[in-house]
PDB file of N, CA and C in Angstrom:
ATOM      1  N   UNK A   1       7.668  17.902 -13.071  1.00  0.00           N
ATOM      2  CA  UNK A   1       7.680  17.942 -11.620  1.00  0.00           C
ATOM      3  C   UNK A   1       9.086  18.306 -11.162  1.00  0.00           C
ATOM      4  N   UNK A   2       9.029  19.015 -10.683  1.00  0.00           N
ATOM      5  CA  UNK A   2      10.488  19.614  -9.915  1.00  0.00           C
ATOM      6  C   UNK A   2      10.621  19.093  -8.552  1.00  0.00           C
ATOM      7  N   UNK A   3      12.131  18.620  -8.420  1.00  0.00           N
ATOM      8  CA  UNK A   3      12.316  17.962  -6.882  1.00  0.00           C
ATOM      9  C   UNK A   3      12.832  18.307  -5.896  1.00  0.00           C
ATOM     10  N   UNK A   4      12.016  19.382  -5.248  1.00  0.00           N
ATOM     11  CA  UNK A   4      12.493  20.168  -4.281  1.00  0.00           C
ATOM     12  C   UNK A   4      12.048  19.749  -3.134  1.00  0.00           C
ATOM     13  N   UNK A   5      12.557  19.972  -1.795  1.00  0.00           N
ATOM     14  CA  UNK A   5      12.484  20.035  -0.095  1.00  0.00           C
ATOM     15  C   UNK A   5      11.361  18.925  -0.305  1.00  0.00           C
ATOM     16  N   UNK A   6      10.407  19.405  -0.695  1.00  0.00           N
ATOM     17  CA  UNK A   6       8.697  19.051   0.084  1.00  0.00           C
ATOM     18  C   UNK A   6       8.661  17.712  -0.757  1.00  0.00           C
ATOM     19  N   UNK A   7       8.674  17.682  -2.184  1.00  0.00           N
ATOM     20  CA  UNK A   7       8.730  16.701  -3.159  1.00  0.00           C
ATOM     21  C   UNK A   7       9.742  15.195  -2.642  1.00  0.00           C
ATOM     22  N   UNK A   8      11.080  15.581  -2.596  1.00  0.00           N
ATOM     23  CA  UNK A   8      11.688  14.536  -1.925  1.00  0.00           C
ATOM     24  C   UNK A   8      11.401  14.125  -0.605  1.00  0.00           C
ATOM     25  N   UNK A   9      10.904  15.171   0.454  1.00  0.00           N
ATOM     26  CA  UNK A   9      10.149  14.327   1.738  1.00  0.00           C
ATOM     27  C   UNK A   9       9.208  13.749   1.302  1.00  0.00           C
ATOM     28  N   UNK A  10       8.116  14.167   0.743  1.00  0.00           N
ATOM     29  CA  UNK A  10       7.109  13.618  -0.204  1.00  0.00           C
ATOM     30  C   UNK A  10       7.405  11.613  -0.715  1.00  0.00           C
ATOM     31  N   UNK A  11       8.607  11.740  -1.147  1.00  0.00           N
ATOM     32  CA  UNK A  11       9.102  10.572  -1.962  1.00  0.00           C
ATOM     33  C   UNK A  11       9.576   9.566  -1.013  1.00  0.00           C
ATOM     34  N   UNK A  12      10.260  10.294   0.020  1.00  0.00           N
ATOM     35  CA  UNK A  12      10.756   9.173   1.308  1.00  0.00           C
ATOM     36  C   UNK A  12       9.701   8.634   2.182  1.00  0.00           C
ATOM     37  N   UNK A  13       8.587   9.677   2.415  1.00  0.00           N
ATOM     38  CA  UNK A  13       7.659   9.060   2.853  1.00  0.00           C
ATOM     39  C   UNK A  13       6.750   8.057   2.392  1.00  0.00           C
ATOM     40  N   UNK A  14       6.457   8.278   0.842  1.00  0.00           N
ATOM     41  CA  UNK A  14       6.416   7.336   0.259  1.00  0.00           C
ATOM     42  C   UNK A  14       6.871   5.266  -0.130  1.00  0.00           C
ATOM     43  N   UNK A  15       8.335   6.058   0.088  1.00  0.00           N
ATOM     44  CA  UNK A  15       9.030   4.831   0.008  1.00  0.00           C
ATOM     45  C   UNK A  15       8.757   4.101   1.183  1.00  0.00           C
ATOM     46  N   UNK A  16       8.692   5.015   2.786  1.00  0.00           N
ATOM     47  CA  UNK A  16       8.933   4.146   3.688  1.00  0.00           C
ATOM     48  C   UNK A  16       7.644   3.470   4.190  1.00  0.00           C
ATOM     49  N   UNK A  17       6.095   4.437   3.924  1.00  0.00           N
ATOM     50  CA  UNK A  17       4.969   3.414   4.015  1.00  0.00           C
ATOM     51  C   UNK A  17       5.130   2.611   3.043  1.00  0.00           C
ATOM     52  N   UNK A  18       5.369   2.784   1.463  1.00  0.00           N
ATOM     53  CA  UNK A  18       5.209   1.317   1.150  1.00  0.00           C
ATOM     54  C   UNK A  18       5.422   0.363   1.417  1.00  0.00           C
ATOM     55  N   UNK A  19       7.199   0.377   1.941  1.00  0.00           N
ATOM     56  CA  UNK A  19       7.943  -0.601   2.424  1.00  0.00           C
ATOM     57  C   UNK A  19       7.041  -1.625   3.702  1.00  0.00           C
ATOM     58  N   UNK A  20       6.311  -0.761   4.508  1.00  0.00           N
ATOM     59  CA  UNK A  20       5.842  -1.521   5.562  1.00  0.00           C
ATOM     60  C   UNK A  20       5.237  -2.333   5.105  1.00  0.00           C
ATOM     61  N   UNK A  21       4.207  -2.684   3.802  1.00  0.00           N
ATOM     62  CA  UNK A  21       3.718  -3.552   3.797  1.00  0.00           C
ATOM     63  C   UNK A  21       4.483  -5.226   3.276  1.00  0.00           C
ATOM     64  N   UNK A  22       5.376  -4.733   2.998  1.00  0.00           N
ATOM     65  CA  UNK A  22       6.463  -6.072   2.298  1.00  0.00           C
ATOM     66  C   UNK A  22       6.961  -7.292   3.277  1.00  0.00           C
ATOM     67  N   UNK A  23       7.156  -6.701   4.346  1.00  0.00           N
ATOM     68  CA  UNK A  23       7.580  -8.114   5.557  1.00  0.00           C
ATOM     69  C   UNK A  23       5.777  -8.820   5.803  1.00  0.00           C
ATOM     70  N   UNK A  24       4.729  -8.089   5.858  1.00  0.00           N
ATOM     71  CA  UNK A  24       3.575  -9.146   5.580  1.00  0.00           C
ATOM     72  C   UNK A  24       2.635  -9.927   4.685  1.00  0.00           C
ATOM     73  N   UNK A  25       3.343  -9.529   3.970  1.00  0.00           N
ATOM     74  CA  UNK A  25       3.003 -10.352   2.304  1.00  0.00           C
ATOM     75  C   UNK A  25       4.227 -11.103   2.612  1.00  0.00           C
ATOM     76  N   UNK A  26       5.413 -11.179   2.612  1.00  0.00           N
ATOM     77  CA  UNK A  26       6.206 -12.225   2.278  1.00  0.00           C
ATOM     78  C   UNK A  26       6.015 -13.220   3.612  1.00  0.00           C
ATOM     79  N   UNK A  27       5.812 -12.912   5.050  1.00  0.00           N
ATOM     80  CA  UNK A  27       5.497 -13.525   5.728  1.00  0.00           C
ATOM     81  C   UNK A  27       4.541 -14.589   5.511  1.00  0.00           C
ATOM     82  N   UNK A  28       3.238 -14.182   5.122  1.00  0.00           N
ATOM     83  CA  UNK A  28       2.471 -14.635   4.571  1.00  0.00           C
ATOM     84  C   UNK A  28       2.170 -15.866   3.033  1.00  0.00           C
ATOM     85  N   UNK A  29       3.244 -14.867   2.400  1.00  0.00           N
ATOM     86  CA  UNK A  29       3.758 -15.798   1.401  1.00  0.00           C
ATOM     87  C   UNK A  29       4.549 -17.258   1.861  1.00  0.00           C
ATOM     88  N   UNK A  30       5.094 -17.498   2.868  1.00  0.00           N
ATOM     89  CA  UNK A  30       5.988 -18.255   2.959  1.00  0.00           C
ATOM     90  C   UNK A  30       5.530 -19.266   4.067  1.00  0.00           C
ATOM     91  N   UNK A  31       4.683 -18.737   4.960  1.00  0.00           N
ATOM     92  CA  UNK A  31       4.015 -19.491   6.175  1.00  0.00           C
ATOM     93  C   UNK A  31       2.802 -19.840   5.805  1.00  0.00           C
ATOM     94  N   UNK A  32       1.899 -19.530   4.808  1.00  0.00           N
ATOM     95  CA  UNK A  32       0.655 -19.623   3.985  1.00  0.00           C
ATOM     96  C   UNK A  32      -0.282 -19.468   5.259  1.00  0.00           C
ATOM     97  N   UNK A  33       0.153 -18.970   6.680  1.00  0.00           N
ATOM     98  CA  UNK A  33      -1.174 -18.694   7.401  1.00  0.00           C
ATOM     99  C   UNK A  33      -1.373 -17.230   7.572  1.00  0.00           C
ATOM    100  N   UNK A  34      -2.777 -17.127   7.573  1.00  0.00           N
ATOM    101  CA  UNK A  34      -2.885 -15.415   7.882  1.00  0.00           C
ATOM    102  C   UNK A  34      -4.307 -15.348   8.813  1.00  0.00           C
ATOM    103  N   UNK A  35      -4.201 -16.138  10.334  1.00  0.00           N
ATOM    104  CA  UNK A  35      -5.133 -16.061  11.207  1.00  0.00           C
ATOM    105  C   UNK A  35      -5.153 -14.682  11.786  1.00  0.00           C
ATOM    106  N   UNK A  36      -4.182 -14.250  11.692  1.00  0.00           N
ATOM    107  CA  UNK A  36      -3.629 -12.564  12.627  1.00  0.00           C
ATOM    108  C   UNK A  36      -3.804 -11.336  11.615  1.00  0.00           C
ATOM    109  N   UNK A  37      -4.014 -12.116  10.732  1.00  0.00           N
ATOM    110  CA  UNK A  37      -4.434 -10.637   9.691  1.00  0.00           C
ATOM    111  C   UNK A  37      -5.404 -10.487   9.860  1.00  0.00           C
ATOM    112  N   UNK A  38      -6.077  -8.994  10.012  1.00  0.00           N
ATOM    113  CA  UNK A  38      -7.539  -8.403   9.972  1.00  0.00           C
ATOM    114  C   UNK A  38      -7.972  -8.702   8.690  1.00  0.00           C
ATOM    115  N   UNK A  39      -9.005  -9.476   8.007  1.00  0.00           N
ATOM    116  CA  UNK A  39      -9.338  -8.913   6.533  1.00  0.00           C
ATOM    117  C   UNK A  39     -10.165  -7.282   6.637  1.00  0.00           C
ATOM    118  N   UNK A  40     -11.080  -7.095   7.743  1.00  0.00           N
ATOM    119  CA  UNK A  40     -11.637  -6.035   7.674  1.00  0.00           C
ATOM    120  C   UNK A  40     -10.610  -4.657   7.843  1.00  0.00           C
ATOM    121  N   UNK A  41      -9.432  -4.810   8.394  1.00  0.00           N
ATOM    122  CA  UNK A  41      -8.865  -3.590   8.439  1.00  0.00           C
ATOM    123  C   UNK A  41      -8.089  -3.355   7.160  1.00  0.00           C
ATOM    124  N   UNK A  42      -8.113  -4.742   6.302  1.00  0.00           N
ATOM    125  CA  UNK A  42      -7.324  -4.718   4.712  1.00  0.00           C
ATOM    126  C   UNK A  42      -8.317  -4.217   3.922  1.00  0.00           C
ATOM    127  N   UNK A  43      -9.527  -4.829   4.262  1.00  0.00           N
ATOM    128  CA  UNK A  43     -10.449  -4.007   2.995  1.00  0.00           C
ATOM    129  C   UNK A  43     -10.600  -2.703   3.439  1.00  0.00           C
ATOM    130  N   UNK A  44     -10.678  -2.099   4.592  1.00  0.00           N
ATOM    131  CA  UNK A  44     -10.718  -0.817   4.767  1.00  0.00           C
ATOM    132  C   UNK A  44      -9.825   0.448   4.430  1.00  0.00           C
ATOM    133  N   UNK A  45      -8.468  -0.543   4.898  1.00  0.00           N
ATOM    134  CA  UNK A  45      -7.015   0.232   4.178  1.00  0.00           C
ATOM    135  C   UNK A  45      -6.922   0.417   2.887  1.00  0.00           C
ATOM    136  N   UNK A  46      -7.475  -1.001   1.695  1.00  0.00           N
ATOM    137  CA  UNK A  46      -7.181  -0.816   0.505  1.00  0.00           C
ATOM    138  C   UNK A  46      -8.306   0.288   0.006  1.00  0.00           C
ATOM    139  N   UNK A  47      -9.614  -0.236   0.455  1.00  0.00           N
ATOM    140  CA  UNK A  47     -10.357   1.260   0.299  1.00  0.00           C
ATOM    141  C   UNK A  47      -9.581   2.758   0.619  1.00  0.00           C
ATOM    142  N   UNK A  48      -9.119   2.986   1.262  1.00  0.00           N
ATOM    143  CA  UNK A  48      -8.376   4.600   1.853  1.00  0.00           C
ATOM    144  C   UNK A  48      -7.604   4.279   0.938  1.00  0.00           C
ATOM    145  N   UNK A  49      -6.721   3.331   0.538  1.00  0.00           N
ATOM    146  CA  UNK A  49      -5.376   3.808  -0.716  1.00  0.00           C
ATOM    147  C   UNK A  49      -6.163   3.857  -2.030  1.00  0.00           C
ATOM    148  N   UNK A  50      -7.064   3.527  -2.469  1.00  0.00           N
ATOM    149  CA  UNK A  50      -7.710   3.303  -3.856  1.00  0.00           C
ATOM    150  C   UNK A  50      -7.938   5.031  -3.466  1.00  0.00           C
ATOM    151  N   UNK A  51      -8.701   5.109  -2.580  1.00  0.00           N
ATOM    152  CA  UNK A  51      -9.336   6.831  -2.719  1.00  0.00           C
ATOM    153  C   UNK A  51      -8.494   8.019  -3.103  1.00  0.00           C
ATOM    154  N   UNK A  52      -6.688   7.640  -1.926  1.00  0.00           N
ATOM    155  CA  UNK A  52      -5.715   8.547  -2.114  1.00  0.00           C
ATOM    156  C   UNK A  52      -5.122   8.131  -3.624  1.00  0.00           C
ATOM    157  N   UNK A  53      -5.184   7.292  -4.206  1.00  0.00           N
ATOM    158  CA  UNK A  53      -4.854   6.922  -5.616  1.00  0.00           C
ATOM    159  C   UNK A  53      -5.214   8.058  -6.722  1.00  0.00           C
ATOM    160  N   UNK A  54      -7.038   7.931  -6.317  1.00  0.00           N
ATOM    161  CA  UNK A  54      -7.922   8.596  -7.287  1.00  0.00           C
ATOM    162  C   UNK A  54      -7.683  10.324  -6.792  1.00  0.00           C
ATOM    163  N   UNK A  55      -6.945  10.552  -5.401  1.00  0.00           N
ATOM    164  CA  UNK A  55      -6.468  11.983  -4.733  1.00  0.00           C
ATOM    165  C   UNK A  55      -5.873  12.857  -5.742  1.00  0.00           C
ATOM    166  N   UNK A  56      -4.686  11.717  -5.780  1.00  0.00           N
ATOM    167  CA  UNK A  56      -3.096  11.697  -6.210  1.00  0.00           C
ATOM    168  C   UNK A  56      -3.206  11.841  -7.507  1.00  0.00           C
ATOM    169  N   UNK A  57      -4.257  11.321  -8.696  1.00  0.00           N
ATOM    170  CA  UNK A  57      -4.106  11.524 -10.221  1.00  0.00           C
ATOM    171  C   UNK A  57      -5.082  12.549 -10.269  1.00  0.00           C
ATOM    172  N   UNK A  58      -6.036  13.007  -9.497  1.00  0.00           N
ATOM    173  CA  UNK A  58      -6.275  14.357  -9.860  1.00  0.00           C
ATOM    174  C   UNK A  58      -5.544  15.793  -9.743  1.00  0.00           C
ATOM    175  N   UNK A  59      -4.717  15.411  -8.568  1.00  0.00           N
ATOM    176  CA  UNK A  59      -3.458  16.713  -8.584  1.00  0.00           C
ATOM    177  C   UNK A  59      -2.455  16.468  -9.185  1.00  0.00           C
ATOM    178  N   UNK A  60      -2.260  15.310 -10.077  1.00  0.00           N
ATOM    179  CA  UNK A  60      -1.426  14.908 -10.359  1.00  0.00           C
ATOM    180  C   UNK A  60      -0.025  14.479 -10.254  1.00  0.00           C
ATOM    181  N   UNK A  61      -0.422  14.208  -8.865  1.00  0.00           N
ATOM    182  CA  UNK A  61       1.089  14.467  -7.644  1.00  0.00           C
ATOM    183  C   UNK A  61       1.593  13.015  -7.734  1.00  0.00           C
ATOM    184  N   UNK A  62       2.901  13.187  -8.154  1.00  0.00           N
ATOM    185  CA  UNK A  62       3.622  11.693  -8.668  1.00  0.00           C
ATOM    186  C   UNK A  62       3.798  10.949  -7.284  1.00  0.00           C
ATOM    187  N   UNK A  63       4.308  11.345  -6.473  1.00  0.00           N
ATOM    188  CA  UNK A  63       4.476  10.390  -5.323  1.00  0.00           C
ATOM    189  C   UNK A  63       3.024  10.124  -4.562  1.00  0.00           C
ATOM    190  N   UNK A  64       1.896  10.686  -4.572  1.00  0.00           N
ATOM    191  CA  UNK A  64       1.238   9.921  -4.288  1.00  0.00           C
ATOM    192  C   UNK A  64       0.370   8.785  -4.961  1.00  0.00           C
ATOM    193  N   UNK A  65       0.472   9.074  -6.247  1.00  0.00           N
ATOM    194  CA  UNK A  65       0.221   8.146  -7.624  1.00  0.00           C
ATOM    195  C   UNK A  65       1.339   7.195  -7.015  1.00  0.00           C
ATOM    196  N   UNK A  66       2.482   7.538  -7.297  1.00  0.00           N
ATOM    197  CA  UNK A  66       3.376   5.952  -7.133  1.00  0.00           C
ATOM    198  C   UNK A  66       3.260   5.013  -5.653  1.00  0.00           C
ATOM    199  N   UNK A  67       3.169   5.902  -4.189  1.00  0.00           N
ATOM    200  CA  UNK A  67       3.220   5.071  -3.476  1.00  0.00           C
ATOM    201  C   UNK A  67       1.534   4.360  -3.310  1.00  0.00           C
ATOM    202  N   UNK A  68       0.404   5.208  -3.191  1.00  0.00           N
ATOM    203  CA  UNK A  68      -0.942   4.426  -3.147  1.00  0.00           C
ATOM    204  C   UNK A  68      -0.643   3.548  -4.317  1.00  0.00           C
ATOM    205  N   UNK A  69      -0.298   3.370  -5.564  1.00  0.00           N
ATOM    206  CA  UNK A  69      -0.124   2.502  -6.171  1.00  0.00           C
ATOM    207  C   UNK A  69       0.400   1.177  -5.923  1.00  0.00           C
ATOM    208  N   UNK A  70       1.610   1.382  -5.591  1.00  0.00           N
ATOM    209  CA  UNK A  70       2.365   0.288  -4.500  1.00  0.00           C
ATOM    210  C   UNK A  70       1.483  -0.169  -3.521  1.00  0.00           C
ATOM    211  N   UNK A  71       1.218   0.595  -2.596  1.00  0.00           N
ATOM    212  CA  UNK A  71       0.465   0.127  -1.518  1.00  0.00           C
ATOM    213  C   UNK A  71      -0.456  -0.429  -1.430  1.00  0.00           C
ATOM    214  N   UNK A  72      -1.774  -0.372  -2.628  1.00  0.00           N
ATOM    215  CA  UNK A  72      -2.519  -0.349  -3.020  1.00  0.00           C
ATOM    216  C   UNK A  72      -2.710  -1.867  -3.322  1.00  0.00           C
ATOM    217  N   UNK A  73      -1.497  -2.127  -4.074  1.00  0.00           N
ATOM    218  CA  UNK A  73      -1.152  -3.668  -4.852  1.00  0.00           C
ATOM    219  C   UNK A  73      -1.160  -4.556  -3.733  1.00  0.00           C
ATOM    220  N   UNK A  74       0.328  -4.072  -2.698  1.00  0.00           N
ATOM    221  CA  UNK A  74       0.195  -5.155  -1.751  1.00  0.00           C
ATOM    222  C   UNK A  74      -0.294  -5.325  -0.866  1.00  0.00           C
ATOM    223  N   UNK A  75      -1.362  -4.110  -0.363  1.00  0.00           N
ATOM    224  CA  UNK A  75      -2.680  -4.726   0.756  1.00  0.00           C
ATOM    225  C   UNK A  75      -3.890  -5.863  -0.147  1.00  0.00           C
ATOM    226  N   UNK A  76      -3.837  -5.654  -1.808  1.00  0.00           N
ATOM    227  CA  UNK A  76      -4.931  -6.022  -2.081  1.00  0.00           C
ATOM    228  C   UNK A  76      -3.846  -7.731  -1.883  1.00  0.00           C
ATOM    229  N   UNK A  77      -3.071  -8.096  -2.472  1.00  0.00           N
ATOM    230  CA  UNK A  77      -1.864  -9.414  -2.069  1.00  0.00           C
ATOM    231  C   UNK A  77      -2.403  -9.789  -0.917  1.00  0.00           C
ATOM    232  N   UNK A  78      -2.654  -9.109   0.256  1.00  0.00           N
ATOM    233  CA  UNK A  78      -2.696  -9.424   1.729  1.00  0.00           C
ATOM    234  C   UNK A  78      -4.207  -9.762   1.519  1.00  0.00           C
ATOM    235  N   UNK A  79      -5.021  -9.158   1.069  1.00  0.00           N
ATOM    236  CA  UNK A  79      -6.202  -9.307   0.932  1.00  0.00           C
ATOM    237  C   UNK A  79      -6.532 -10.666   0.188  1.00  0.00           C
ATOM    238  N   UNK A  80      -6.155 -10.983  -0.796  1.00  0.00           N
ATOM    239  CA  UNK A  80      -6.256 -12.296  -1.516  1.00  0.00           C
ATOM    240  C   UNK A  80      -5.500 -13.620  -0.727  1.00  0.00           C
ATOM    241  N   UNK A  81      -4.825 -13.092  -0.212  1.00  0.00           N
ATOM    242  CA  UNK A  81      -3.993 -14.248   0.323  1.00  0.00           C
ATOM    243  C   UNK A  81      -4.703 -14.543   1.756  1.00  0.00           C
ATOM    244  N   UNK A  82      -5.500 -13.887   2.224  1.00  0.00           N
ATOM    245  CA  UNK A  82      -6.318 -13.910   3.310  1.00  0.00           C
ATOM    246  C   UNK A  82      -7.724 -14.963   3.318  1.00  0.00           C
ATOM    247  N   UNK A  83      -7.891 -14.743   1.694  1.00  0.00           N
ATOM    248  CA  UNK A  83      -9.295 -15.255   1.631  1.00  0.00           C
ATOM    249  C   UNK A  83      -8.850 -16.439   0.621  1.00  0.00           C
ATOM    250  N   UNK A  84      -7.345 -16.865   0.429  1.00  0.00           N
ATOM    251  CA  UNK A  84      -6.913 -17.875  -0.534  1.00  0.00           C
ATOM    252  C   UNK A  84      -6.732 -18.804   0.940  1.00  0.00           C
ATOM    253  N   UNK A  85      -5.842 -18.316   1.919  1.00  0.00           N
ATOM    254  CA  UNK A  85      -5.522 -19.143   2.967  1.00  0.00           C
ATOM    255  C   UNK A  85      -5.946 -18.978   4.549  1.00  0.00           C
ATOM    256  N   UNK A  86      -7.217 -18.384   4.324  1.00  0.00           N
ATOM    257  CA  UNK A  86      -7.687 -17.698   5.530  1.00  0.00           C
ATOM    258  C   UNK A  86      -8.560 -18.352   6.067  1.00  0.00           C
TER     259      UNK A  86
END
């Protein structure tokens, strides 16, 4: 994979949706309530990242393999922790 223009926007964008999900997992982690979390808009989201997952390893496009991966992990976190303390 070569890291040109499109590839490194590619990678920042990456980085910066993943990032969004990290202040509500640790929120969550630490306050153990999650009345304000949707579960239906988590199972719906983790559905859309599982799909762009299965997108991403058929073109074999690394940044979207790595960030649906990421993302992927910590909506399903939000998701468990929803129905652990929900």
């Amino acid at each position: 994979m070569k890291f040109d223009g499109t590839t490194i926007l590619g990678v920042i964008a990456a980085i910066c949706t993943t990032c969004s999900f990290l202040p509500q997992v640790i929120k969550i982690l630490r306050s153990k309530r999650t009345n304000d979390v949707s579960f239906l808009m988590y199972a719906i989201l983790s559905t859309g990242l599982f799909l762009w997952l299965i997108y991403g390893f058929l073109l074999m496009d690394l940044p979207l393999i790595m960030a649906n991966t990421v993302s992927l992990t910590l909506a399903m976190c939000v998701l468990v922790l929803k129905i652990r303390h929900g």
